[in-house]
PDB file of N, CA and C in Angstrom:
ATOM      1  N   UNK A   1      52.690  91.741 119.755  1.00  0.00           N
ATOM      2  CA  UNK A   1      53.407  91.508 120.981  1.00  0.00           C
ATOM      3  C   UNK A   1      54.888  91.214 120.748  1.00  0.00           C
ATOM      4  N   UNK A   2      55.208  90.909 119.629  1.00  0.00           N
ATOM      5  CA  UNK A   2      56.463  90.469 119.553  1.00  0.00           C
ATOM      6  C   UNK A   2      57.497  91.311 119.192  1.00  0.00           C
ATOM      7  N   UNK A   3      56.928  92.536 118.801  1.00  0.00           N
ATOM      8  CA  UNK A   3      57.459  93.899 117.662  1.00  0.00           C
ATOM      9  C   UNK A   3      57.423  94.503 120.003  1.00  0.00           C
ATOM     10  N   UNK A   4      56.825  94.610 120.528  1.00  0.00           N
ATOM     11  CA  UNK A   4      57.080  94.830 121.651  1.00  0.00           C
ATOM     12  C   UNK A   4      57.980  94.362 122.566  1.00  0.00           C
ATOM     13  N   UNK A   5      58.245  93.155 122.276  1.00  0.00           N
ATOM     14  CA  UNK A   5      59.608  92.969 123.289  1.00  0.00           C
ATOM     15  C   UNK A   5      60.600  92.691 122.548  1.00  0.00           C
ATOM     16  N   UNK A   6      60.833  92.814 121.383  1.00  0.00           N
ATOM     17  CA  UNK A   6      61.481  93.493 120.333  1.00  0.00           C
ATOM     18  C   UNK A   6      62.658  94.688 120.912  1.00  0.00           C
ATOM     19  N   UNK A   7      61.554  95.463 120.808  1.00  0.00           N
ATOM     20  CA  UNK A   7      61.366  96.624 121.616  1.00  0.00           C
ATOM     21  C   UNK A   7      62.082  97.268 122.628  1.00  0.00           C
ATOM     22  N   UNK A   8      61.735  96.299 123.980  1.00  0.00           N
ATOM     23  CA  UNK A   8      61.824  96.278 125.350  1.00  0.00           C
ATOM     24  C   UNK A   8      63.354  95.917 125.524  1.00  0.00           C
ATOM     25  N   UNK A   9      63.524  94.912 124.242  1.00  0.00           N
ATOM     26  CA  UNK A   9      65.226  94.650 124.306  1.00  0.00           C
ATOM     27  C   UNK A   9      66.513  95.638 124.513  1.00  0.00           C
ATOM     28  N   UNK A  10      67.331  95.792 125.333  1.00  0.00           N
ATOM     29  CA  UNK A  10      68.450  96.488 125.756  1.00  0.00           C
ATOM     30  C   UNK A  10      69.389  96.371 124.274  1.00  0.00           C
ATOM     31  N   UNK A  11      69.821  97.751 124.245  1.00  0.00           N
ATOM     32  CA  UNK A  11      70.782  97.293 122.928  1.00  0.00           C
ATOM     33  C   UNK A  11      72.048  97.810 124.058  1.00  0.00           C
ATOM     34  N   UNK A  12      72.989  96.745 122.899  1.00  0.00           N
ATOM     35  CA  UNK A  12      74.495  97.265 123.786  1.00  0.00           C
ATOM     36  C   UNK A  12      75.118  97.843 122.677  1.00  0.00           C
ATOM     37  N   UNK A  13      76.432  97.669 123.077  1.00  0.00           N
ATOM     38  CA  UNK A  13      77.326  98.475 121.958  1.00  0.00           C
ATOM     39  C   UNK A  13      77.261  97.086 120.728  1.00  0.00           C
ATOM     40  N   UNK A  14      77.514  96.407 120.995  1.00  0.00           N
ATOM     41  CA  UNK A  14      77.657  95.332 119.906  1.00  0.00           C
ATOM     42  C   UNK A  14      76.484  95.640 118.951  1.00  0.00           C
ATOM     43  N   UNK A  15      75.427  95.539 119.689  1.00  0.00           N
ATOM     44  CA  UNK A  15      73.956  95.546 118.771  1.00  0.00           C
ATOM     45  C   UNK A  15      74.241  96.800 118.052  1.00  0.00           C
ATOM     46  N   UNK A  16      74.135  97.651 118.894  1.00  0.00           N
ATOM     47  CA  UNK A  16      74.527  99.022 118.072  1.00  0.00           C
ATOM     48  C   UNK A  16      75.463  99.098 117.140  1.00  0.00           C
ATOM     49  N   UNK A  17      76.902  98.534 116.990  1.00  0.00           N
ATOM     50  CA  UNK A  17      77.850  98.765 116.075  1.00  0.00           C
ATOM     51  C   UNK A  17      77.133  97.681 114.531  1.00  0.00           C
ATOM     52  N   UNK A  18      76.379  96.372 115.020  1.00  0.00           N
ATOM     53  CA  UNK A  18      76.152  95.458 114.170  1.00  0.00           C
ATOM     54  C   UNK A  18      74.930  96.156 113.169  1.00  0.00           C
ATOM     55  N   UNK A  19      74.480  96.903 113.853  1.00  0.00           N
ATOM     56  CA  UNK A  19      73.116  97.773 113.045  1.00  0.00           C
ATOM     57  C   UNK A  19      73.792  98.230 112.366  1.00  0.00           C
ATOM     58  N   UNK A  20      74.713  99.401 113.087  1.00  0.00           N
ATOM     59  CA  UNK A  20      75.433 100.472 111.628  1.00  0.00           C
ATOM     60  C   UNK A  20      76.202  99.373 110.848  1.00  0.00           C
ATOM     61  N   UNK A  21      76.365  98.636 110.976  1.00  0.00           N
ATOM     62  CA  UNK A  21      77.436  97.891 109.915  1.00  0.00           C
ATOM     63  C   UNK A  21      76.273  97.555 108.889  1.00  0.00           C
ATOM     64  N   UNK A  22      75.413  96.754 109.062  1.00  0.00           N
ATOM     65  CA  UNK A  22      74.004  96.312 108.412  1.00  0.00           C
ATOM     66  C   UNK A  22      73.799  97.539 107.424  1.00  0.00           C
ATOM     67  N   UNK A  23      73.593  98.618 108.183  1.00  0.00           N
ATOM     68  CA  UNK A  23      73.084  99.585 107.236  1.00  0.00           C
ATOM     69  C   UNK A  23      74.441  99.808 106.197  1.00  0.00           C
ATOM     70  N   UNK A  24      75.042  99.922 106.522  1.00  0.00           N
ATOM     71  CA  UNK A  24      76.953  99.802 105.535  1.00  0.00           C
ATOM     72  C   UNK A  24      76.656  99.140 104.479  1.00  0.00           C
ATOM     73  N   UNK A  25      76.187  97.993 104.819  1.00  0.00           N
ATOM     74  CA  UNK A  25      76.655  96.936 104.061  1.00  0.00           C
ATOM     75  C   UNK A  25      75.133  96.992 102.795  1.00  0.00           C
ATOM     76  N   UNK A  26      73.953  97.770 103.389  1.00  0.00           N
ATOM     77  CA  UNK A  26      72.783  97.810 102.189  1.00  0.00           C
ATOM     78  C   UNK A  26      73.075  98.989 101.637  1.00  0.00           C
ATOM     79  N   UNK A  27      73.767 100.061 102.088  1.00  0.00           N
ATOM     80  CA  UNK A  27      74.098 101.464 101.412  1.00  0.00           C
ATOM     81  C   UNK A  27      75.297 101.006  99.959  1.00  0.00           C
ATOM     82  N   UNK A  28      76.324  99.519 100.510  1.00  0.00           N
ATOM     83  CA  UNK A  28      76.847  99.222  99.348  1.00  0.00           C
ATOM     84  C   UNK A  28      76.518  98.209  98.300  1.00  0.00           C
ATOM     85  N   UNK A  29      74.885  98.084  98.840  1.00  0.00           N
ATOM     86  CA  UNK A  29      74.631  96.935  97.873  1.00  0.00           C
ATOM     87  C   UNK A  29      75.129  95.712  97.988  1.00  0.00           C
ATOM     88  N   UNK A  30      75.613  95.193  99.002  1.00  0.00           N
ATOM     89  CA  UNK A  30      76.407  93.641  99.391  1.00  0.00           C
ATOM     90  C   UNK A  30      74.962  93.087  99.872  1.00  0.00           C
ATOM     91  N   UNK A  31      73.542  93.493 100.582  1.00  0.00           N
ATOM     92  CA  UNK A  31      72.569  92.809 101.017  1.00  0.00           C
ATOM     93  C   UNK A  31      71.261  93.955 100.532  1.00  0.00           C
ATOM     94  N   UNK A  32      70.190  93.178  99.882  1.00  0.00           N
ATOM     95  CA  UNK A  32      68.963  93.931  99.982  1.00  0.00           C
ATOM     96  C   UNK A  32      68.187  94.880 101.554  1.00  0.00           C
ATOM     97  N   UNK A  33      67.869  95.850 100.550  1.00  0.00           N
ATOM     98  CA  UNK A  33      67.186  96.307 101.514  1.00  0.00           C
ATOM     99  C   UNK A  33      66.045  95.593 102.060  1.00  0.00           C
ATOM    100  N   UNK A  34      65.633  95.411 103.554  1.00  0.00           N
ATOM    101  CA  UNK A  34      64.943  95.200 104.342  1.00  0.00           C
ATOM    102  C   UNK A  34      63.222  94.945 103.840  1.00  0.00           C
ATOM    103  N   UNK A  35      62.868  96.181 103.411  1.00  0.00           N
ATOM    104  CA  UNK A  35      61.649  96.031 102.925  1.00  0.00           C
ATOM    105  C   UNK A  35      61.792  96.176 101.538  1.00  0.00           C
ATOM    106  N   UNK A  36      62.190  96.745 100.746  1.00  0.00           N
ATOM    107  CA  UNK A  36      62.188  96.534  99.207  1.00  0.00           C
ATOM    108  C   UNK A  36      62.932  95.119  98.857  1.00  0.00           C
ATOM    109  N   UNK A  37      63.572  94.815  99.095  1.00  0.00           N
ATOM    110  CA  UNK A  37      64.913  93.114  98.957  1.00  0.00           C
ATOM    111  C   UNK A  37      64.935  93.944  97.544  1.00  0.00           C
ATOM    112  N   UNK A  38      65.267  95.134  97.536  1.00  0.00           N
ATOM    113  CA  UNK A  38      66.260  95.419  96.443  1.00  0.00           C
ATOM    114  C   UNK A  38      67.299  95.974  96.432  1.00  0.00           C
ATOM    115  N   UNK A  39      68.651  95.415  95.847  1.00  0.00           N
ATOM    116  CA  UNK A  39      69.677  96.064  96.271  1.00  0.00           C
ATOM    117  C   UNK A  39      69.750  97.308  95.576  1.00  0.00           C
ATOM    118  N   UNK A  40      69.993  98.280  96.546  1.00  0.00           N
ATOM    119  CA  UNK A  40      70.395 100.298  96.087  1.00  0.00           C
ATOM    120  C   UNK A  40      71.379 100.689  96.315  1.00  0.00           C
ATOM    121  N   UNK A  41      72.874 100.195  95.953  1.00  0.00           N
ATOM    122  CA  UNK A  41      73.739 100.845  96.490  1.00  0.00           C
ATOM    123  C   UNK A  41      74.105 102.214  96.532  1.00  0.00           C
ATOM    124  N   UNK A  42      74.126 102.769  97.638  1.00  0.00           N
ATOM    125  CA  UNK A  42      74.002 104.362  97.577  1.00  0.00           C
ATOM    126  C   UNK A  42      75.618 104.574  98.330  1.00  0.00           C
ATOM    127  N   UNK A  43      76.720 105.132  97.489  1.00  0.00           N
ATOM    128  CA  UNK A  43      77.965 104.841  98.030  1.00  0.00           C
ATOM    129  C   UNK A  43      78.356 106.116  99.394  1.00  0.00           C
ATOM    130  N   UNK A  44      77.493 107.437  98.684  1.00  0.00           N
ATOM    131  CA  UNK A  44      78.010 108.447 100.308  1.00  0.00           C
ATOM    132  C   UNK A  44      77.037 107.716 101.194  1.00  0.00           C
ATOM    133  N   UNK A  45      75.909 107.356 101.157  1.00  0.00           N
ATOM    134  CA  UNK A  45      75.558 107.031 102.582  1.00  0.00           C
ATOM    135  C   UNK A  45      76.340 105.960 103.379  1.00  0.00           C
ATOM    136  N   UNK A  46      76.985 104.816 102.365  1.00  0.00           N
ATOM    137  CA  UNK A  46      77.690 103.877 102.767  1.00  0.00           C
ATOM    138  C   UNK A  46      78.966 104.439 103.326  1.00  0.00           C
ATOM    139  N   UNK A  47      79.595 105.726 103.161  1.00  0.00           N
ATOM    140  CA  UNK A  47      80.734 106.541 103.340  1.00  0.00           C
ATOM    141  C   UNK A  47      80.589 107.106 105.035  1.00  0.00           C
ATOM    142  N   UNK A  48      79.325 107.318 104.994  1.00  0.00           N
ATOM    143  CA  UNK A  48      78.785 108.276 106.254  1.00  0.00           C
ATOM    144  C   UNK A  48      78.663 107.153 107.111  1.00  0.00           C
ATOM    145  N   UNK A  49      78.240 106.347 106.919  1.00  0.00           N
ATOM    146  CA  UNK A  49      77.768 104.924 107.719  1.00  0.00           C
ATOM    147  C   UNK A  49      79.178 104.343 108.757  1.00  0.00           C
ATOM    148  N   UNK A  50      80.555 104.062 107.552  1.00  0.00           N
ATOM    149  CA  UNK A  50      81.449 103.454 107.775  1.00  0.00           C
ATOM    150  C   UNK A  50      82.061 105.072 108.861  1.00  0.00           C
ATOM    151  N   UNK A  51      82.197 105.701 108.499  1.00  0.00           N
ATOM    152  CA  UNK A  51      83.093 107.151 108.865  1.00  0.00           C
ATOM    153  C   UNK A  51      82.365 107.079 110.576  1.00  0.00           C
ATOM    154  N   UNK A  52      81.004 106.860 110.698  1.00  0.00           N
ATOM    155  CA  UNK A  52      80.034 107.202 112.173  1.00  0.00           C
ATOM    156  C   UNK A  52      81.332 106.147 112.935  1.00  0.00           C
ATOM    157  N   UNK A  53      81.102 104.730 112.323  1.00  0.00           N
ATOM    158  CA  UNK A  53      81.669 103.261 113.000  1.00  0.00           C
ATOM    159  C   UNK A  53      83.085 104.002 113.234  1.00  0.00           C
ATOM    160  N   UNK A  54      83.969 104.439 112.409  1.00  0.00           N
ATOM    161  CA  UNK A  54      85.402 104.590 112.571  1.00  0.00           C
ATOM    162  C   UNK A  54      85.496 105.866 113.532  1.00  0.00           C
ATOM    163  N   UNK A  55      84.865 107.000 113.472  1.00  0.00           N
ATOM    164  CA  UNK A  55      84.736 107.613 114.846  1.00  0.00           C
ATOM    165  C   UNK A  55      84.288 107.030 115.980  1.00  0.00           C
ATOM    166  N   UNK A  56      83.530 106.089 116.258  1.00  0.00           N
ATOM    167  CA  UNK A  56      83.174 105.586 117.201  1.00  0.00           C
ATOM    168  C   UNK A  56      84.446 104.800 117.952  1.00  0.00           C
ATOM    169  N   UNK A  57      84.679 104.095 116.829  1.00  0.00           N
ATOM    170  CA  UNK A  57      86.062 103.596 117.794  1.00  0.00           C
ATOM    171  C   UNK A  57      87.163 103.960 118.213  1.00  0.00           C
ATOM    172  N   UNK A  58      87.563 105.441 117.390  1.00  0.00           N
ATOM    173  CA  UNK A  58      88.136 106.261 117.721  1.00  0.00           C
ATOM    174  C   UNK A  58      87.719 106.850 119.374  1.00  0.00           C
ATOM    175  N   UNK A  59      86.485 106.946 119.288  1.00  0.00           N
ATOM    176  CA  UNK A  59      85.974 107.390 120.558  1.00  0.00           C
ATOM    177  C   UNK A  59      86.109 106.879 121.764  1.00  0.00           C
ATOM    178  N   UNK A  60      85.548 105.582 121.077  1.00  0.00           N
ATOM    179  CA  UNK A  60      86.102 104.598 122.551  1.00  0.00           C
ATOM    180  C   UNK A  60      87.007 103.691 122.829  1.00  0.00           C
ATOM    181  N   UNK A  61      87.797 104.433 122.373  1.00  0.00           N
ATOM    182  CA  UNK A  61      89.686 103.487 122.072  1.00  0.00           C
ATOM    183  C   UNK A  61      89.628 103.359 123.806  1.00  0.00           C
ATOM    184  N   UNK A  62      90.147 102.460 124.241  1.00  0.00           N
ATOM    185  CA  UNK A  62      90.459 102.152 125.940  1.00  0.00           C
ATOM    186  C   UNK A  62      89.442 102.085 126.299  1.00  0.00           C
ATOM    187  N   UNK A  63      88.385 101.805 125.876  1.00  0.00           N
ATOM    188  CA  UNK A  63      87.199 101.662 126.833  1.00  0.00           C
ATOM    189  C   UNK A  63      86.341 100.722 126.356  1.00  0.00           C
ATOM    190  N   UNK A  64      87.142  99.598 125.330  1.00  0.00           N
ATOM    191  CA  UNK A  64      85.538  98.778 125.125  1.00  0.00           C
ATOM    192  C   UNK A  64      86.267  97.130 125.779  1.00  0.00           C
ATOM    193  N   UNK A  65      85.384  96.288 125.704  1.00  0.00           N
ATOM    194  CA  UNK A  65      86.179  95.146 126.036  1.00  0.00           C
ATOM    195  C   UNK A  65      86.775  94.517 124.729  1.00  0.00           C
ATOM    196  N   UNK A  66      87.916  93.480 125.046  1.00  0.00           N
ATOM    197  CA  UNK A  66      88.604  93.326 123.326  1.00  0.00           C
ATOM    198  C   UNK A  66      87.215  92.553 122.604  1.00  0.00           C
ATOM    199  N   UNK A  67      86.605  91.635 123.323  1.00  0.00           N
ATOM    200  CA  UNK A  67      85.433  91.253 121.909  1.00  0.00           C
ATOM    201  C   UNK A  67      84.736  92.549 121.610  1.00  0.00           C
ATOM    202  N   UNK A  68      84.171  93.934 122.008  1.00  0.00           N
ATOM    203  CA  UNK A  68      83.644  94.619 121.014  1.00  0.00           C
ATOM    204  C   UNK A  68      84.771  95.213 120.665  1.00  0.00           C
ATOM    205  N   UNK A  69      86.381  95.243 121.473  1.00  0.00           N
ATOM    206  CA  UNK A  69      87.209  96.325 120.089  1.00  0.00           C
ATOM    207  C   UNK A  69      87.571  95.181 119.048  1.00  0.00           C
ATOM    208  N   UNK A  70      87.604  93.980 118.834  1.00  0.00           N
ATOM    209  CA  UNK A  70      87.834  93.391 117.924  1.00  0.00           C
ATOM    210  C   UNK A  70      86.835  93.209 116.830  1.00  0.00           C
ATOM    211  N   UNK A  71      85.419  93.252 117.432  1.00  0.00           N
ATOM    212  CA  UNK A  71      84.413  93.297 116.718  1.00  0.00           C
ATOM    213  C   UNK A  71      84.540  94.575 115.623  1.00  0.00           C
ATOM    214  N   UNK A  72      84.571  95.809 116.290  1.00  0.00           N
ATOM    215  CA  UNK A  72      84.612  96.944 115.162  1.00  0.00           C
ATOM    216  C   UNK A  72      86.136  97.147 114.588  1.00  0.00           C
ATOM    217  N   UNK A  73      86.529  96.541 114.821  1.00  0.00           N
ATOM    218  CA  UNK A  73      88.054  95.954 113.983  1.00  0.00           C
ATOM    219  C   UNK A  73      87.813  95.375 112.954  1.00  0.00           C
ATOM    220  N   UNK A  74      87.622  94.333 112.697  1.00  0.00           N
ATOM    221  CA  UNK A  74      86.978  93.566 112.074  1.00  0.00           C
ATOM    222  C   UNK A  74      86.081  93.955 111.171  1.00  0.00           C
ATOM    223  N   UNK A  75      84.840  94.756 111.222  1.00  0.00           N
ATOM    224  CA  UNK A  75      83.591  94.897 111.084  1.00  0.00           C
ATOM    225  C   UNK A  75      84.202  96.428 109.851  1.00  0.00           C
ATOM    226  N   UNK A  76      84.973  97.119 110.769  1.00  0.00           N
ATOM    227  CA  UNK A  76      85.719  98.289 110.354  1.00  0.00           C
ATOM    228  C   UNK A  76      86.391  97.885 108.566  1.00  0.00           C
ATOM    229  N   UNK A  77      87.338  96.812 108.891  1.00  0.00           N
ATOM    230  CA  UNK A  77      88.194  96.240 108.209  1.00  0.00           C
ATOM    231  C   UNK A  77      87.228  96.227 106.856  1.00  0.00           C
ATOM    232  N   UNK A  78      86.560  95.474 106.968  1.00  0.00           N
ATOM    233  CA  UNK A  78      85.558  94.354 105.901  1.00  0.00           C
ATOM    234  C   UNK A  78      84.694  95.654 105.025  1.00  0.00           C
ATOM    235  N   UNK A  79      84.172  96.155 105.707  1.00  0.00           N
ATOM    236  CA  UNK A  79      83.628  97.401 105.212  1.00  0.00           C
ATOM    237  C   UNK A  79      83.762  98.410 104.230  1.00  0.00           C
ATOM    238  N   UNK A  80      85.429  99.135 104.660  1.00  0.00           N
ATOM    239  CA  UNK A  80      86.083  99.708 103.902  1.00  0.00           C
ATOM    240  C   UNK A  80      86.838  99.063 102.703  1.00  0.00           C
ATOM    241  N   UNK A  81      87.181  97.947 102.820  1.00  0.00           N
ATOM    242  CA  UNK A  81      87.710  97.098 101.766  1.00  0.00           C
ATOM    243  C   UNK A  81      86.386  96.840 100.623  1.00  0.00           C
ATOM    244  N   UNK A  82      85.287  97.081 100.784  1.00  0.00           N
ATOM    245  CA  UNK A  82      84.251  96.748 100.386  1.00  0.00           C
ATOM    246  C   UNK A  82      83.383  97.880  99.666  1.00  0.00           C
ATOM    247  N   UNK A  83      84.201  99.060 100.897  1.00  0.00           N
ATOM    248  CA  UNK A  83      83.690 100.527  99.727  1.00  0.00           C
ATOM    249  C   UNK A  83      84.741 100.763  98.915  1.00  0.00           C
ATOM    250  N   UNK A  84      86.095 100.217  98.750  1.00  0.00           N
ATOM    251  CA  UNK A  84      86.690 100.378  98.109  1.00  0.00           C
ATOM    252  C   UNK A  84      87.230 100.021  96.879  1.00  0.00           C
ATOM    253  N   UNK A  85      86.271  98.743  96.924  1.00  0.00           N
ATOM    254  CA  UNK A  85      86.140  97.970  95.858  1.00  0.00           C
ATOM    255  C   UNK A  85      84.938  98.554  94.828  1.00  0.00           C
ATOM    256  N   UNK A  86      84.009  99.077  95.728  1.00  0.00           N
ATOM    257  CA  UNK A  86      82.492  99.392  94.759  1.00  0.00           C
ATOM    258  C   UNK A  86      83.185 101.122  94.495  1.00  0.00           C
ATOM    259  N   UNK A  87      83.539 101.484  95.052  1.00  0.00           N
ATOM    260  CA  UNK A  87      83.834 103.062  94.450  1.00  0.00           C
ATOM    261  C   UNK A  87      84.966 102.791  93.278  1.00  0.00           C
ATOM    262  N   UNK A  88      85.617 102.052  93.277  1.00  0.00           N
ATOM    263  CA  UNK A  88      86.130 101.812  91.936  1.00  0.00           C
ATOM    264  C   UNK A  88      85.770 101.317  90.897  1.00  0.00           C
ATOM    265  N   UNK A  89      84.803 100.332  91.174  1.00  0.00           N
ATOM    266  CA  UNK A  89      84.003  99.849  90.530  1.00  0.00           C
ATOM    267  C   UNK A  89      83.066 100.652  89.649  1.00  0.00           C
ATOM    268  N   UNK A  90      82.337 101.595  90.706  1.00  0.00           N
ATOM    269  CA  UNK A  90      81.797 102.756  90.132  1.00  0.00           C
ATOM    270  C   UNK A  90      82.481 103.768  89.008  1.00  0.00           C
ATOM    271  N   UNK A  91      83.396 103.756  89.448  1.00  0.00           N
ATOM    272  CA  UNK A  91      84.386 104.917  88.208  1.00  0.00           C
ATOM    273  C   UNK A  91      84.871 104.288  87.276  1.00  0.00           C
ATOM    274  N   UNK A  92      84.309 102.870  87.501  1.00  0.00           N
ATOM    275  CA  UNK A  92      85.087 102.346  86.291  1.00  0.00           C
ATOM    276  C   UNK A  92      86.730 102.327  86.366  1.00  0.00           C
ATOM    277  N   UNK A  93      87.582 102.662  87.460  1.00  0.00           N
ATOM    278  CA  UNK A  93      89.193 101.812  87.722  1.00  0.00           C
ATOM    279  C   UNK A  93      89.435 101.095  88.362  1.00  0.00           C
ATOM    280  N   UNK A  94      90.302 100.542  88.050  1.00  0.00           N
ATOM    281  CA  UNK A  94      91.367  99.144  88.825  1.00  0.00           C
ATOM    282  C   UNK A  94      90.008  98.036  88.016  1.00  0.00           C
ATOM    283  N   UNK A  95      90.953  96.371  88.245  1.00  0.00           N
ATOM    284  CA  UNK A  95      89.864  95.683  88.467  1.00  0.00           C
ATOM    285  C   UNK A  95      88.956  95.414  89.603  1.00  0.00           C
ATOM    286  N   UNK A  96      89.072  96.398  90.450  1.00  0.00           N
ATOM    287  CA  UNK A  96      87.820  96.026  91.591  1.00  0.00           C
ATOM    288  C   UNK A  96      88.179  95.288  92.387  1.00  0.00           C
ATOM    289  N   UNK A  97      89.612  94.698  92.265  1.00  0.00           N
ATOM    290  CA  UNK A  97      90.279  94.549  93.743  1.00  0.00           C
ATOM    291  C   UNK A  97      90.891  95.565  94.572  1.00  0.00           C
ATOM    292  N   UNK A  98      90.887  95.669  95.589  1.00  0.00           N
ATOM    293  CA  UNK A  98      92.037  97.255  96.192  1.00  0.00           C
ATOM    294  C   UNK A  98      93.600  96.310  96.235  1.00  0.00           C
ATOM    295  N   UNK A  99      94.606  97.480  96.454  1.00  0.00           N
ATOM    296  CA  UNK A  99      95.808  97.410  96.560  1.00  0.00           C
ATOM    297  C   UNK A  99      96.335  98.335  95.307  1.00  0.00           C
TER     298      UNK A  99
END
């Protein structure tokens, strides 16, 4: 019953942007996956993930209220700084800070 009104729940844009970020953030290995709790960082899916979010707000530039455009501001921000740290990381340059 509970996986049912789960369910029944209305998603808004927030819920929606906070999912794709979630999934962002296990594609870079910053949180275990869900059912394995093992971290897999998989960096194009984390690429595809962040790219959906940054079209999106592209999309709905003038049309969200400022808490969700600040939200995927924000959310946007943290993300990419975060694939940009693990894709270097990955190649082995910089120390794994950006700039």
């Amino acid at each position: 019953m509970a996986d049912e009104s789960r369910a029944a729940r209305e998603i808004d844009f927030t819920t929606f942007c906070i999912s794709l970020g979630s999934s962002a953030f296990v594609h870079l290995g910053e949180v275990p996956h869900p059912e394995s709790q093992e971290l897999a960082p998989n960096l194009v899916l984390a690429k595809q993930t962040i790219d959906i979010l940054g079209m999106l707000r592209e999309k709905t530039r003038g049309n969200l209220t400022p808490e969700e455009d600040k939200l995927l501001e924000h959310l946007l921000l943290d993300l990419r700084l975060r694939f940009v740290e693990k894709s270097k990381a990955a190649t082995g340059g910089g120390s794994g800070t950006p700039g």
